[in-house]
N, C-alpha and C. Protein backbone atom coordinates (compact mmCIF):
# COMPACT_ATOMS: atom_id res chain seq x y z
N UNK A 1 18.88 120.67 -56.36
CA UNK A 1 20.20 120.72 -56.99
C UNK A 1 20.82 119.33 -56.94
N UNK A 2 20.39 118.14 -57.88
CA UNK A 2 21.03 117.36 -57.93
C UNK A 2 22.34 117.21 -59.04
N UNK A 3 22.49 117.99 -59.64
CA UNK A 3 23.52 117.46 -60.85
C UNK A 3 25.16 117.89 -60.09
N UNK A 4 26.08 117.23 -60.30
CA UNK A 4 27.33 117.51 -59.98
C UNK A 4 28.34 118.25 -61.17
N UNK A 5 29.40 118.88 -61.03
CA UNK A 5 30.02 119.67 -62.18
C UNK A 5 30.92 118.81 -62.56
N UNK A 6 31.20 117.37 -61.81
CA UNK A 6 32.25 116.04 -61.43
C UNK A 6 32.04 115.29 -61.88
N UNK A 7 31.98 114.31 -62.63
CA UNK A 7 32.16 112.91 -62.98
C UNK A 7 32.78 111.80 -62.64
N UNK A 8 32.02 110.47 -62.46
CA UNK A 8 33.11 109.60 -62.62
C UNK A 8 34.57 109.14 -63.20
N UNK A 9 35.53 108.99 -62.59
CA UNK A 9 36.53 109.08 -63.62
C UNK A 9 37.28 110.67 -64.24
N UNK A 10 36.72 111.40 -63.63
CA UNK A 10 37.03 112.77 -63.79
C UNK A 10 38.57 112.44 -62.89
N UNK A 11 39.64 113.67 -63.55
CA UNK A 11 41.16 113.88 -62.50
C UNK A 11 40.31 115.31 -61.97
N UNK A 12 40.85 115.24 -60.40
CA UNK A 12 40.38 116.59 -60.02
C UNK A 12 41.26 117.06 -58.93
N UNK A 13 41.20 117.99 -58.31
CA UNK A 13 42.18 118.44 -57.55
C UNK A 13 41.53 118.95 -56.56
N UNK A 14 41.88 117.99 -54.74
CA UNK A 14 41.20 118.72 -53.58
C UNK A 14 41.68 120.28 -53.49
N UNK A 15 40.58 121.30 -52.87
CA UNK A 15 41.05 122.54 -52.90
C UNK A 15 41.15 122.80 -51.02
N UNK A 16 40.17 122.04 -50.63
CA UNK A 16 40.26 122.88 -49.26
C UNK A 16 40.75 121.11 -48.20
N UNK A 17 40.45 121.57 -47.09
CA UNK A 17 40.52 120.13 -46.24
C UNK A 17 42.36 119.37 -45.88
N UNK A 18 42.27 118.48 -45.15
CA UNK A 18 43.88 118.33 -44.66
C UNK A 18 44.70 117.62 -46.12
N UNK A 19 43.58 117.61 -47.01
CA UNK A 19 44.23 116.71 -48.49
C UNK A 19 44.10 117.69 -49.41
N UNK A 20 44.58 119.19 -48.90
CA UNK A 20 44.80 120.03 -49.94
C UNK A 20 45.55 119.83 -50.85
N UNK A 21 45.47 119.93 -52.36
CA UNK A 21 46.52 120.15 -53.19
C UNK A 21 46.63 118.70 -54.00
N UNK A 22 46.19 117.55 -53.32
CA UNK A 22 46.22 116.16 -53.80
C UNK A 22 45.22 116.26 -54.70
N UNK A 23 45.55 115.23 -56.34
CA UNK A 23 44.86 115.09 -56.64
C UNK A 23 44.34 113.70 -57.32
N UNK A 24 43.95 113.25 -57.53
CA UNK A 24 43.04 111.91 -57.88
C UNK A 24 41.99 111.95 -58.96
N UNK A 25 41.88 110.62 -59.28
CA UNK A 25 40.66 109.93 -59.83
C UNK A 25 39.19 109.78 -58.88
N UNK A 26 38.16 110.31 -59.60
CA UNK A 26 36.86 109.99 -59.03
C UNK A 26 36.30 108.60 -59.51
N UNK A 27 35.98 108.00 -57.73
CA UNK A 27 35.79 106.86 -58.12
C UNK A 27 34.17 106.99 -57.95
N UNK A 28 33.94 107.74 -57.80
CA UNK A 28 31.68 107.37 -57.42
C UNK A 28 31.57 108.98 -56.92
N UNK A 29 30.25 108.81 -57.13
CA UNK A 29 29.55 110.21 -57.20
C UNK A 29 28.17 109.93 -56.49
N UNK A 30 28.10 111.10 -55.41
CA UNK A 30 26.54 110.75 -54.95
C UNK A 30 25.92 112.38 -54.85
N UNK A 31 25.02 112.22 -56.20
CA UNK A 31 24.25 113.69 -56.33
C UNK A 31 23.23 114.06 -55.38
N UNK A 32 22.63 113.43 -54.95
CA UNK A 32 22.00 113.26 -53.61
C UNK A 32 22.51 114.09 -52.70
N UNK A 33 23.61 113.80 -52.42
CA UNK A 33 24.17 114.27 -51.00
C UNK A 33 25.22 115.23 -51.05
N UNK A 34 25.38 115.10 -52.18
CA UNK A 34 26.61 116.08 -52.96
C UNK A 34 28.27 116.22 -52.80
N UNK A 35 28.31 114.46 -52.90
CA UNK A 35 29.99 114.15 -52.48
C UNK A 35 30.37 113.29 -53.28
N UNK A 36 31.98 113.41 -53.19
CA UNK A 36 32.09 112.41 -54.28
C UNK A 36 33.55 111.50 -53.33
N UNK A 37 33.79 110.33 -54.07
CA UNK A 37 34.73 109.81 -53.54
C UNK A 37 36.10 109.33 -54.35
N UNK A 38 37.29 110.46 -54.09
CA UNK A 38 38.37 110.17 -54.84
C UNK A 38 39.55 109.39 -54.34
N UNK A 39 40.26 109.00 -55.31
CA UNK A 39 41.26 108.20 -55.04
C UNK A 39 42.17 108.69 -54.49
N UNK A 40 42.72 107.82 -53.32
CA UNK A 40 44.11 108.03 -52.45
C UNK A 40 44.04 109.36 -51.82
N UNK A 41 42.49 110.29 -51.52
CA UNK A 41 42.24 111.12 -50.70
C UNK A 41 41.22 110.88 -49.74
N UNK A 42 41.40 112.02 -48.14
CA UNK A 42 40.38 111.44 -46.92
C UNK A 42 40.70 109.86 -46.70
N UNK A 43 41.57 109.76 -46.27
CA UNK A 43 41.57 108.42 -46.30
C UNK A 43 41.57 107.82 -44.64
N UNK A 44 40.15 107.31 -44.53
CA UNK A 44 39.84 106.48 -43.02
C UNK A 44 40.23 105.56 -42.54
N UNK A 45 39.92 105.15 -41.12
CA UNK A 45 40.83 103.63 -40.88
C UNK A 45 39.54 102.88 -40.53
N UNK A 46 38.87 101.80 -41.20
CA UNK A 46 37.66 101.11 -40.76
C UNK A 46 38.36 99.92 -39.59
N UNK A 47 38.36 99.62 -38.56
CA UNK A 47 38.04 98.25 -37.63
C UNK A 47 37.09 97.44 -37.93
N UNK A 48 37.70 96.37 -38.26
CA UNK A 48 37.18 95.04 -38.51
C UNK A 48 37.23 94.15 -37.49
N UNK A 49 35.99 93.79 -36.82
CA UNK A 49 36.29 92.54 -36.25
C UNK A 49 35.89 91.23 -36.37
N UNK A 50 36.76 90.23 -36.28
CA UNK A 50 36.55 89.06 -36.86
C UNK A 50 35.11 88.49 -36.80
N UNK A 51 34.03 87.98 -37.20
CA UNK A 51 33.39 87.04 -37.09
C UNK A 51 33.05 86.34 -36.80
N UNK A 52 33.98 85.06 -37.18
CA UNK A 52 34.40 83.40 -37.07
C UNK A 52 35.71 83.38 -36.57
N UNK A 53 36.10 81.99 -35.90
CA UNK A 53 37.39 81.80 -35.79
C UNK A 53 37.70 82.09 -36.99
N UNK A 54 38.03 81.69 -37.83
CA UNK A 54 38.95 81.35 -39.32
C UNK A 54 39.00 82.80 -39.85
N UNK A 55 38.01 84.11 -40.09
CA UNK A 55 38.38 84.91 -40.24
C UNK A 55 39.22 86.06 -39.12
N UNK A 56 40.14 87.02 -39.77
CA UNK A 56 40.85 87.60 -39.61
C UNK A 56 40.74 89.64 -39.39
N UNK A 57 40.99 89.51 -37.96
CA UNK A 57 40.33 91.23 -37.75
C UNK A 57 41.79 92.04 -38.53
N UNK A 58 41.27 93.46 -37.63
CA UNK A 58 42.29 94.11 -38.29
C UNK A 58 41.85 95.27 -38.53
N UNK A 59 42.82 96.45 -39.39
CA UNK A 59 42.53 97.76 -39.25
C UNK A 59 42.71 97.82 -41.28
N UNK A 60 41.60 98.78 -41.22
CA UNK A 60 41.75 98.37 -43.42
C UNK A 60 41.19 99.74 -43.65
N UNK A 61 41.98 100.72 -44.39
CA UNK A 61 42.44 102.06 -44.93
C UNK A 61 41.18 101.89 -46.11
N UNK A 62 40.73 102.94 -45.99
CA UNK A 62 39.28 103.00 -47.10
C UNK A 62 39.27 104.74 -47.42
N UNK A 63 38.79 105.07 -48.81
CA UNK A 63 38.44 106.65 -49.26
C UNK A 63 37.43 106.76 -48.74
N UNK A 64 36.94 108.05 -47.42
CA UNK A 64 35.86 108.34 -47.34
C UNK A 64 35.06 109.48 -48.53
N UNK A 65 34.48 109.49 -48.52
CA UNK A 65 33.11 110.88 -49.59
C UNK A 65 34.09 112.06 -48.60
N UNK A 66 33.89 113.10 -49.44
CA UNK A 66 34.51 114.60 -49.47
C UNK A 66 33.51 115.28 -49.99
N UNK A 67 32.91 116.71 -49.94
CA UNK A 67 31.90 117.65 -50.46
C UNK A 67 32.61 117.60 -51.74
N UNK A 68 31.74 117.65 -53.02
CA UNK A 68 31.71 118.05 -54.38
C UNK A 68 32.54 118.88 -54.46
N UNK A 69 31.99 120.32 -53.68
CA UNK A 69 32.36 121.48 -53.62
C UNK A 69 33.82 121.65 -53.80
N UNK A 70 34.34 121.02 -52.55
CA UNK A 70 35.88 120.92 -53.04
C UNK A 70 36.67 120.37 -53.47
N UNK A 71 36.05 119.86 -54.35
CA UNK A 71 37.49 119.41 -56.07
C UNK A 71 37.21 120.44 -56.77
N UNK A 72 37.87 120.31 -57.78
CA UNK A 72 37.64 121.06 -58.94
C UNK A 72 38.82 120.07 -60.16
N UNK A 73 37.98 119.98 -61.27
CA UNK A 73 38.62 119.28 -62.41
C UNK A 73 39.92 119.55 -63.23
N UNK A 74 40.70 118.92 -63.06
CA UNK A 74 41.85 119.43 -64.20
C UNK A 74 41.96 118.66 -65.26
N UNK A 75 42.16 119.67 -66.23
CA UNK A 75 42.09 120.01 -67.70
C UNK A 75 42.69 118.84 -68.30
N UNK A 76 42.55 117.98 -69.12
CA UNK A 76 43.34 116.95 -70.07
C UNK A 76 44.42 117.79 -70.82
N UNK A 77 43.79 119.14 -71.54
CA UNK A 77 44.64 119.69 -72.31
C UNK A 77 45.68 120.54 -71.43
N UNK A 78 45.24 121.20 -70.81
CA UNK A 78 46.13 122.58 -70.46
C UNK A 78 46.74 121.91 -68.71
N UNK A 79 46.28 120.82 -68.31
CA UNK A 79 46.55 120.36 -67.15
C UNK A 79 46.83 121.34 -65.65
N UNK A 80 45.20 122.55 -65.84
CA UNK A 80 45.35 123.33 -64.98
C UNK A 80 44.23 122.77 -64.12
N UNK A 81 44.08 123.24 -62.47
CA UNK A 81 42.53 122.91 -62.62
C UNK A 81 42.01 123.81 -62.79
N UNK A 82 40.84 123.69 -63.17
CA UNK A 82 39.63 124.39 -63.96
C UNK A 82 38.18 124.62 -63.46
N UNK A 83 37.27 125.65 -63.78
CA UNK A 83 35.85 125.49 -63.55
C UNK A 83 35.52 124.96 -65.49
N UNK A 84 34.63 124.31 -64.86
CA UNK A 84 33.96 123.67 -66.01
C UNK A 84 32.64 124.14 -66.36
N UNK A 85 32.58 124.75 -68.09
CA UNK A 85 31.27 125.30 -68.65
C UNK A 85 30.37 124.74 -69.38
N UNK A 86 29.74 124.58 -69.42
CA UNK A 86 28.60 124.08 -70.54
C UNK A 86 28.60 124.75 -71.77
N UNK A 87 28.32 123.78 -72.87
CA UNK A 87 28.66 124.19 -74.08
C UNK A 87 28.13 123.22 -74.86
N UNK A 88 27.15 123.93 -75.93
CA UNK A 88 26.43 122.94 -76.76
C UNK A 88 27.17 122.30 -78.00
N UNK A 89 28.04 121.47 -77.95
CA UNK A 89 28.57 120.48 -79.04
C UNK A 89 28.04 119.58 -80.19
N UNK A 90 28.07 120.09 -81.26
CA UNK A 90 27.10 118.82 -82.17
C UNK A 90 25.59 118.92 -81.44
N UNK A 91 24.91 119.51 -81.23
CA UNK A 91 23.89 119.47 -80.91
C UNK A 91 23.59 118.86 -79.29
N UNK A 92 24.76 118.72 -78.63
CA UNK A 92 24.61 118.17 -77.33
C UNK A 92 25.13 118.60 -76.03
N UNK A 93 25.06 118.63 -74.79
CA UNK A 93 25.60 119.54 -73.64
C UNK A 93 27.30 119.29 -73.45
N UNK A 94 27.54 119.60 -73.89
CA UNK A 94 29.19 118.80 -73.02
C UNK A 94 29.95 120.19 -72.25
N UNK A 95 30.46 119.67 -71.31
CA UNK A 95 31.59 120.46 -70.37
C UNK A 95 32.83 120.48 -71.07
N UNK A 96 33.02 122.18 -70.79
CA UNK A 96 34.69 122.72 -71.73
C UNK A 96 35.60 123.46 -70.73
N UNK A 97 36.47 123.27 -70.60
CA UNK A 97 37.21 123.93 -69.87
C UNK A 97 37.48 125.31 -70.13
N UNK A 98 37.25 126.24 -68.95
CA UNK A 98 36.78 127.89 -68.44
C UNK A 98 38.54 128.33 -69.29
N UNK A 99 39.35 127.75 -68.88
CA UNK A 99 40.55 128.91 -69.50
C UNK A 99 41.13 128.47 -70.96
N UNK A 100 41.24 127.03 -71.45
CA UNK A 100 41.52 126.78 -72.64
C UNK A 100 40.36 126.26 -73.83
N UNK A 101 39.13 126.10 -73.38
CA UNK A 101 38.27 125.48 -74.14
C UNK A 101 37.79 124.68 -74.77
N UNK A 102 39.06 123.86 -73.99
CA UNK A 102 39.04 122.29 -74.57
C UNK A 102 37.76 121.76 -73.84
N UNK A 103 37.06 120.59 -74.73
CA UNK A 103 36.25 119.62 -73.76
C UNK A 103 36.78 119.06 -72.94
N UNK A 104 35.96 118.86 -71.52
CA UNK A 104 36.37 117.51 -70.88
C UNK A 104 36.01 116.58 -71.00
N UNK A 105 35.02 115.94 -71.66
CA UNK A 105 34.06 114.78 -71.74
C UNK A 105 34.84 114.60 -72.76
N UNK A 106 35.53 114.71 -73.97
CA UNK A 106 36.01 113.81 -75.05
C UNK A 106 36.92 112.93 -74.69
N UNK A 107 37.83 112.97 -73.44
CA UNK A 107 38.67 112.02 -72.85
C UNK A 107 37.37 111.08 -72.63
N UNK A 108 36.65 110.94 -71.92
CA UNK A 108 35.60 110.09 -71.32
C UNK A 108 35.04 109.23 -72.59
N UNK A 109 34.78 110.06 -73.48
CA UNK A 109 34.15 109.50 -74.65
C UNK A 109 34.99 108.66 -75.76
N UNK A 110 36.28 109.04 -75.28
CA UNK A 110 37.37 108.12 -75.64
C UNK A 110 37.12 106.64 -75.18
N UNK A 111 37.19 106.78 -74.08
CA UNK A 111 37.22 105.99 -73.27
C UNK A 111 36.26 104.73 -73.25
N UNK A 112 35.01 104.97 -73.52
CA UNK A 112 33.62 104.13 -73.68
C UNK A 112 33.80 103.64 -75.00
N UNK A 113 34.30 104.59 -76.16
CA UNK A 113 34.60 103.68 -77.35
C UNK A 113 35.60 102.54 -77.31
N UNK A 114 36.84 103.21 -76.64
CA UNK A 114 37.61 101.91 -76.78
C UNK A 114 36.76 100.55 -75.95
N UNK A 115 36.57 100.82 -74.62
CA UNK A 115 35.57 99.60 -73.89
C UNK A 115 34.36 99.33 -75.01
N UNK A 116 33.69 100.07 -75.91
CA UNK A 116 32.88 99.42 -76.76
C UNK A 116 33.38 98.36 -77.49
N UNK A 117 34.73 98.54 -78.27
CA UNK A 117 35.35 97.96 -79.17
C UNK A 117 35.63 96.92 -78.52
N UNK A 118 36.23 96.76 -77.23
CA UNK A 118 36.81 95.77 -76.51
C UNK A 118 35.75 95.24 -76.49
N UNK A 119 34.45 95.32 -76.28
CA UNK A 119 33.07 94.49 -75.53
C UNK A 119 32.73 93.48 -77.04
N UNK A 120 32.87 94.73 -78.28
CA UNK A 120 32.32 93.99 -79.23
C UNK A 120 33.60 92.81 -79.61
N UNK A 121 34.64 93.10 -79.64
CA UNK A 121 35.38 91.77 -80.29
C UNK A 121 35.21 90.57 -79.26
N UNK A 122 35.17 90.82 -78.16
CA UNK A 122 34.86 89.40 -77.19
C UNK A 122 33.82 89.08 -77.48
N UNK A 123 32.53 89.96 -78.20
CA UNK A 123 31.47 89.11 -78.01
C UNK A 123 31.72 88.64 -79.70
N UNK A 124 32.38 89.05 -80.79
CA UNK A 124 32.67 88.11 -81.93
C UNK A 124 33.65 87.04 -81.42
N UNK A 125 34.87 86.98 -80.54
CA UNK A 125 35.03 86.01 -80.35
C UNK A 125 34.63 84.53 -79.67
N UNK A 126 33.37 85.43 -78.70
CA UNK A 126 32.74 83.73 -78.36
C UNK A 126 31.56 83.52 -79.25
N UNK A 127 31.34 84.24 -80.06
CA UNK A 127 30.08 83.13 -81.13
C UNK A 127 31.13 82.67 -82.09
N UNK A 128 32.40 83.26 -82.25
CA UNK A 128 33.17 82.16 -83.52
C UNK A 128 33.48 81.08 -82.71
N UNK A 129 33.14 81.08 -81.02
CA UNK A 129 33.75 79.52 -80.40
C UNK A 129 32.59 78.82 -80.25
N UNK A 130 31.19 79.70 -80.16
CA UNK A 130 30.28 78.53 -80.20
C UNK A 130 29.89 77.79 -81.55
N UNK A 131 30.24 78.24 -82.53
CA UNK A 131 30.04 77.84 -84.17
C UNK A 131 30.65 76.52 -83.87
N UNK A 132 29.84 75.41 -84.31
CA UNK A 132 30.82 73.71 -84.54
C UNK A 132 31.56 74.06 -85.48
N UNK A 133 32.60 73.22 -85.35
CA UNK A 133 33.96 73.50 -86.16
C UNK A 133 33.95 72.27 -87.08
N UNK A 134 33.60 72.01 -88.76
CA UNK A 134 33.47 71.32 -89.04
C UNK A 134 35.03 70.80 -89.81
N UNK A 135 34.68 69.46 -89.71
CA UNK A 135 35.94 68.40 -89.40
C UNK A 135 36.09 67.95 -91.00
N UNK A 136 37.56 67.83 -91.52
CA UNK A 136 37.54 67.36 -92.78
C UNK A 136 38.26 66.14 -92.71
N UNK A 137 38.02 65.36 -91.52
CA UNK A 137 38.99 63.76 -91.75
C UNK A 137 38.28 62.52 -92.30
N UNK A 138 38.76 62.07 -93.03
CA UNK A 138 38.37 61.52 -94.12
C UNK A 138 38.34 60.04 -93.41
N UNK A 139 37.12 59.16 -93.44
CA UNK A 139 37.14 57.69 -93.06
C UNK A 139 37.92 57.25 -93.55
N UNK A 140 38.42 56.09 -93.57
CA UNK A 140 39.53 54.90 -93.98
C UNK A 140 38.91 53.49 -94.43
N UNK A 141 39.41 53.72 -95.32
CA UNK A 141 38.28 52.32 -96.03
C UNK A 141 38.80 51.09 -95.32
N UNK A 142 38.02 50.41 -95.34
CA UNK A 142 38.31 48.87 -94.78
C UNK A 142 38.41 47.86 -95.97
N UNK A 143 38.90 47.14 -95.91
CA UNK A 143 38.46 45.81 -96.67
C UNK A 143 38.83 44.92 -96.14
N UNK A 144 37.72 43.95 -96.31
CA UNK A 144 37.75 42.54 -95.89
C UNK A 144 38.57 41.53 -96.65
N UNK A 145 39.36 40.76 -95.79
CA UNK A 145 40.24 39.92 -96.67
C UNK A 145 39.66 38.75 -96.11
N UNK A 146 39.58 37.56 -97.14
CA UNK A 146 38.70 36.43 -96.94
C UNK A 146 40.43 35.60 -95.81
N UNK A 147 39.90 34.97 -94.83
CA UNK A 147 40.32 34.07 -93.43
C UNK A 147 40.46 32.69 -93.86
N UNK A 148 41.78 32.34 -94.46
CA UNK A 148 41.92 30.79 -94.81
C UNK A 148 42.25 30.05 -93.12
N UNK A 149 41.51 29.26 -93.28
CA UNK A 149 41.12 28.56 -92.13
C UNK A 149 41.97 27.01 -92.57
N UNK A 150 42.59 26.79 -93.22
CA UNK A 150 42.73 25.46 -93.99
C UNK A 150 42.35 24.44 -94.02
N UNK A 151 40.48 24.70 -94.44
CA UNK A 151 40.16 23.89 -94.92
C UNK A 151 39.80 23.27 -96.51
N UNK A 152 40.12 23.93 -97.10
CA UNK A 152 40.04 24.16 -98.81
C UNK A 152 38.86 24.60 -99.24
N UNK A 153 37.71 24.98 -98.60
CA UNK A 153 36.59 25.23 -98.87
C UNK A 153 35.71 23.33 -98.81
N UNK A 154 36.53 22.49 -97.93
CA UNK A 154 35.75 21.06 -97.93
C UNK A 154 35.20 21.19 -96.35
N UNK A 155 33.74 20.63 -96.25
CA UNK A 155 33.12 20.90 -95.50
C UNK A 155 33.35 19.12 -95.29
N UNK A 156 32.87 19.03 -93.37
CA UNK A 156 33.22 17.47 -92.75
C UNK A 156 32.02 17.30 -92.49
């Protein structure tokens, strides 16, 4: 049983544990082990101790992993939380939400397009900066004006 019902970036809502009722952004997912790690919940105190002189100890607040099991996803549309179903879309698997039937993955898929769009105009804007930029300034003519020296053109 590796697959999770959770996603990255999924909003979900703790159900059991002292962070009942909170809910957050999933920041990482480990199908493996079957936990995931959300935002501004379980939150540990790691001890740091310094190193080197020059670095600096101290106590630094980190999200630990929580069981899968207890989130559960809330809805983009109906903003309940939800169990999430499978459902073949356009020919493909996507997760719909159990009481209104909205997808959940079309927020997500929102999401990768706009970062597509963003990826592609930066990458048109640095080949229009590596293109040489050709220059229309025009030389300046010279002319030579003959250097009276005053000698009349008589050589000594």
């Amino acid at each position: 049983m590796n697959n999770l019902h959770v996603r990255k970036g999924d909003n979900v809502k703790v159900l059991t544990g002292k962070d009942k009722g909170k809910t957050g952004k999933i920041l990482a997912t480990d199908p493996k082990t079957q936990m995931v790690l959300v935002e501004g919940v379980n939150i540990a105190t790691h001890h740091i101790k310094p190193r080197s002189a020059t670095e600096q100890g101290g106590r630094k607040k980190v999200e630990a992993p929580i069981a899968a099991s207890n989130v559960q996803i809330i809805c983009p549309s109906c903003g309940k939380s939800v169990r999430a179903r499978h459902q073949e879309i356009d020919g493909k698997n996507a997760r719909v939400c159990a009481k209104c039937g909205a997808s959940l993955d079309a927020a997500l898929k929102a999401d990768k397009a706009d970062k597509k769009a963003k990826k592609a105009k930066k990458s048109e804007d640095k080949v229009a900066e590596d293109k040489p930029k050709k220059t229309t300034a025009k030389k300046a003519k010279t002319t030579e004006v003959p250097v009276d020296n005053g000698t009349d053109g008589k050589t000594e």
